[in-house]
Every structure is written in structure tokens, then in C-alpha cells.
Protein backbone atom coordinates (compact mmCIF):
# COMPACT_ATOMS: atom_id res chain seq x y z
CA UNK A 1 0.00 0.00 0.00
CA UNK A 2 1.58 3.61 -0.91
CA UNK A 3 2.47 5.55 1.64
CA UNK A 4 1.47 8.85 0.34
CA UNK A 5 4.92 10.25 0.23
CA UNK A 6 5.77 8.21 -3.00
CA UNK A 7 4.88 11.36 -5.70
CA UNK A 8 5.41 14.31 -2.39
CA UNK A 9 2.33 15.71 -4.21
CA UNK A 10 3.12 16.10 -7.54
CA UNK A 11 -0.01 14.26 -8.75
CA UNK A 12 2.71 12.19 -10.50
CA UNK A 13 1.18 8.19 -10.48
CA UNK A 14 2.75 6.22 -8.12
CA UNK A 15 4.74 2.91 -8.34
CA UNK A 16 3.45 -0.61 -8.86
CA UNK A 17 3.11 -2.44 -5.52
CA UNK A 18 6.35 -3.64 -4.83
CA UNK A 19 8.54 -1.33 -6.83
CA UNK A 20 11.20 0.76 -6.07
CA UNK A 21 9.99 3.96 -4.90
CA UNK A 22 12.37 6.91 -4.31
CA UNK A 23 10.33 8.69 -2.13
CA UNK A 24 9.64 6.09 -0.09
CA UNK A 25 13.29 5.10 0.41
CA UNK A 26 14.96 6.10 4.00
CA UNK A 27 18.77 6.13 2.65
CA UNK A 28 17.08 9.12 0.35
CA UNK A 29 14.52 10.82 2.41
CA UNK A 30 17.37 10.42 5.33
CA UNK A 31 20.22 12.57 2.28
CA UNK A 32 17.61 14.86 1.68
CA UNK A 33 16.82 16.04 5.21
CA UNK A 34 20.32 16.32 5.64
CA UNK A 35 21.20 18.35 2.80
CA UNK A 36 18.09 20.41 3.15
CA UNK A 37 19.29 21.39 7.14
CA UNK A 38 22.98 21.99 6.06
CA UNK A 39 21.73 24.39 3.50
CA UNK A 40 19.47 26.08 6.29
CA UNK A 41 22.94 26.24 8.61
CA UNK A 42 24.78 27.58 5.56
CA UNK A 43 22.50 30.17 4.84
CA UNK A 44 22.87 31.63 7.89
CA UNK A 45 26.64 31.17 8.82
CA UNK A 46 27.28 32.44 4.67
CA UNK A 47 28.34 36.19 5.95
CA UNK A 48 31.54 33.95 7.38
CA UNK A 49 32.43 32.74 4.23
CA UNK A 50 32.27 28.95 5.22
CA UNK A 51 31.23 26.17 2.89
CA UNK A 52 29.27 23.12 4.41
CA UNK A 53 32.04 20.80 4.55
CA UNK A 54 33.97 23.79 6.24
CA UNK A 55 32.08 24.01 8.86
CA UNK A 56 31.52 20.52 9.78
CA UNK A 57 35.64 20.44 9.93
CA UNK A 58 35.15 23.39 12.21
CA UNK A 59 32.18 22.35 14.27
CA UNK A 60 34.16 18.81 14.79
CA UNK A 61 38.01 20.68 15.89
CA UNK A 62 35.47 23.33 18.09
CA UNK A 63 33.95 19.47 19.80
CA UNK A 64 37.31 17.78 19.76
CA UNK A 65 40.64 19.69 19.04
CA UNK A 66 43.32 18.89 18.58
CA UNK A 67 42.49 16.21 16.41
CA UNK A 68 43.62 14.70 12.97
CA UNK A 69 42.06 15.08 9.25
CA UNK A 70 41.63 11.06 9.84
CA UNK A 71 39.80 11.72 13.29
CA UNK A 72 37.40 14.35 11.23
CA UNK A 73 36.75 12.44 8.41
CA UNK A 74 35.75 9.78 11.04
CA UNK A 75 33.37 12.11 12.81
CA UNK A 76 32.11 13.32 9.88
CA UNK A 77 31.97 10.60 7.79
CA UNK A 78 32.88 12.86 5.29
CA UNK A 79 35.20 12.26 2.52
CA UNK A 80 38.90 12.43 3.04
CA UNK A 81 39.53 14.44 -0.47
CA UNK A 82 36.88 16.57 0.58
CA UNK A 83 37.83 16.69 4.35
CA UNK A 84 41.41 18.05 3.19
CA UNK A 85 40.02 20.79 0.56
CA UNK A 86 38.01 22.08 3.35
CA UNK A 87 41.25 21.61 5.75
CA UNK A 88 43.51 23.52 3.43
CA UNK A 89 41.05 26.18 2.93
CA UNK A 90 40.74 26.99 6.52
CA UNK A 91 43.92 26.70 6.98
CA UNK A 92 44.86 29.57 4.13
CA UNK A 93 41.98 31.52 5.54
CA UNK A 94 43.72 31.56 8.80
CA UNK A 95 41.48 29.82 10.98
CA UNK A 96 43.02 26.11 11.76
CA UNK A 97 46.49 25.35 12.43
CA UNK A 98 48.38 22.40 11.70
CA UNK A 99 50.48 21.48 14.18
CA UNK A 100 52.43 18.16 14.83
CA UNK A 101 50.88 16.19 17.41
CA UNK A 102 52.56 16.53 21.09
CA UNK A 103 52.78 12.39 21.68
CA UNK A 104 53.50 11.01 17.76
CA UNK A 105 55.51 13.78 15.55
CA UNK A 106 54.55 11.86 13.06
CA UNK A 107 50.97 13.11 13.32
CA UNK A 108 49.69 16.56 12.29
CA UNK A 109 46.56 17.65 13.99
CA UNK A 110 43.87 20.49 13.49
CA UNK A 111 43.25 23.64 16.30
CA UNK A 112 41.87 26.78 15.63
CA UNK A 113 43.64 29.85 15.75
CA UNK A 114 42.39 32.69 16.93
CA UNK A 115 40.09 34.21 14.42
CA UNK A 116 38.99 30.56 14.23
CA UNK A 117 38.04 30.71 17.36
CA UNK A 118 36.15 33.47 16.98
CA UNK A 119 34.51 32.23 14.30
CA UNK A 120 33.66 29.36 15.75
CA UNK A 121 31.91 31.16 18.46
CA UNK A 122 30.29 33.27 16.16
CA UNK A 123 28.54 30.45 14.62
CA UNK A 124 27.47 27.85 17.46
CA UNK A 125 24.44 30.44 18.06
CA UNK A 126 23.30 30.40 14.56
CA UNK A 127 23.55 26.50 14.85
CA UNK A 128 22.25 26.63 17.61
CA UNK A 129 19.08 29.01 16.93
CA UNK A 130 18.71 26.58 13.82
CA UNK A 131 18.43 23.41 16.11
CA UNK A 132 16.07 25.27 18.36
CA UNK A 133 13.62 25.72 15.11
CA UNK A 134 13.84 22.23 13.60
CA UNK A 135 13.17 20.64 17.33
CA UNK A 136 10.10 23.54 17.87
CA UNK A 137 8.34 21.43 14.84
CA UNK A 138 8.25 18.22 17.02
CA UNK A 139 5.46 17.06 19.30
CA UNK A 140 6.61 16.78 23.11
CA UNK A 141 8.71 12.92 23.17
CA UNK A 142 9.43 13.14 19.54
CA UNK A 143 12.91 14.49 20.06
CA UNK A 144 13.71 11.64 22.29
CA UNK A 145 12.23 9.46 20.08
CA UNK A 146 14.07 10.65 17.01
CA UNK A 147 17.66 10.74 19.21
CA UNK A 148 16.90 7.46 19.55
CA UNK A 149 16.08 6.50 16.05
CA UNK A 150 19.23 8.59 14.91
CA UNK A 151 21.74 7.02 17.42
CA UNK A 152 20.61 3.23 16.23
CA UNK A 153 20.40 4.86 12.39
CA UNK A 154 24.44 5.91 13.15
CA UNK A 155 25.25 2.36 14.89
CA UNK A 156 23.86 0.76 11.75
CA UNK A 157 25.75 -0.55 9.11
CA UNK A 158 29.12 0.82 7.53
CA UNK A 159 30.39 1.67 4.60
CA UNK A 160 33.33 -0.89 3.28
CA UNK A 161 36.58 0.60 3.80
């Protein structure tokens, strides 16, 4: 039986019973929510000059510095090509530092500088403010319930190395 969210009411027909239906799919409705609140965030921290995979590299050193572009692709699950263009980029903007890592030379890790910092603190509000709205537009036990959802969602299944 169709859900109702299988043509998001576009009068389009749906899908034979048992087909594949995009709209229906969680991997896809789960992207799309995702994308759709980044953009929100990056609307409003856009005056800083920040791209979306920018500031999830600085959202993750703010939560965890000093830490390594391995440790923030791991956090993020982002990319690591993408996780170093965003990485270089603050870095030339002058708001990480590379530095190497105070137990293992070897290792480099991220921290912000000071204008980072600032940054950084300029932001978490707007985040913040953001999170505030999307959480507003649940019904009281619906946060909980969707924590919940999202922490066995992020214990699922990974990606093959």
C-alpha cells in the first residue's frame, strides 16, 4: 500500500506495488533532510564565508581539538579528499592550524587559531538558533524518540573501507 509520500504531491502516479519507490526510500529521504538542514545552517553562517564541509571540519576541531584530518573524516563521515580541501582552505583563511601532534611527531593535527576561534563562536548560536527551530516542529517525546532512532540509524551498518 503507498504511503502517500511516493509522488510528495506532484499528482505524478505512483509505483506498482512492490517497486522501487524513491520517495519512499529512508537512505534518500534520510540525504535529503540532511542536505536540506545543512543548507538552512549555511544560509545563515554564509556572511563567514564557510562552505558546508567547512564548517563541519570546524564544528568537529570546536567538539574535539586537537584532532587529525583522519579523526574528522571519522566524525564526519565525510570524505577524506573533501575533508582536506576544506582543511587547506581553513587553513589559508587563517582559521586552523596544523600542528604536529605533542605524543606522535609523526601526526599533524587540526586547532583553531584565533580568528577561528572566533569564528567558531560566532557560529554555534546560529547552529544553535537553527536546532532550536527544527526541534520547535516536534510534538513533546518526539525528540527523544528521534535521538533514539538517529543514534541506532548511526550504529547501523558501515560503509566498506
Amino acid at each position: 500500500m503507498p504511503s502517500g509520500r511516493e509522488n510528495g504531491g506532484t499528482g505524478e502516479t505512483a509505483a506498482p506495488h512492490g517497486a522501487f519507490v524513491l520517495d519512499d526510500f529512508l537512505p534518500y529521504r534520510l540525504s535529503v533532510a540532511a542536505n536540506r538542514v545543512s543548507r538552512a545552517l549555511a544560509v545563515r553562517y554564509a556572511a563567514h564565508g564557510l562552505s558546508i564541509p567547512e564548517w563541519r571540519v570546524m564544528a568537529v576541531v570546536g567538539g574535539f581539538a586537537p584532532l587529525s584530518s583522519n579523526e574528522v573524516c571519522r566524525r564526519t563521515e565525510m570524505d577524506k579528499a573533501k575533508v582536506s580541501r576544506a582543511v587547506t582552505r581553513l587553513v589559508a583563511a587563517g582559521l586552523l592550524a596544523r600542528r604536529p601532534d605533542e605524543t606522535d611527531r609523526r601526526l599533524i593535527t587540526l586547532s583553531f587559531t584565533a580568528k577561528g576561534r572566533r569564528t567558531y563562536e560566532a557560529i554555534v548560536p546560529l547552529a544553535l538558533a537553527l536546532e532550536q527551530e527544527l526541534t520547535a516542529m516536534l510534538q513533546p517525546g518526539e525528540r527523544r524518540t528521534l535521538d533514539r532512532i538517529l543514534d541506532k540509524l548511526r550504529a547501523g551498518p558501515a560503509a566498506a573501507p
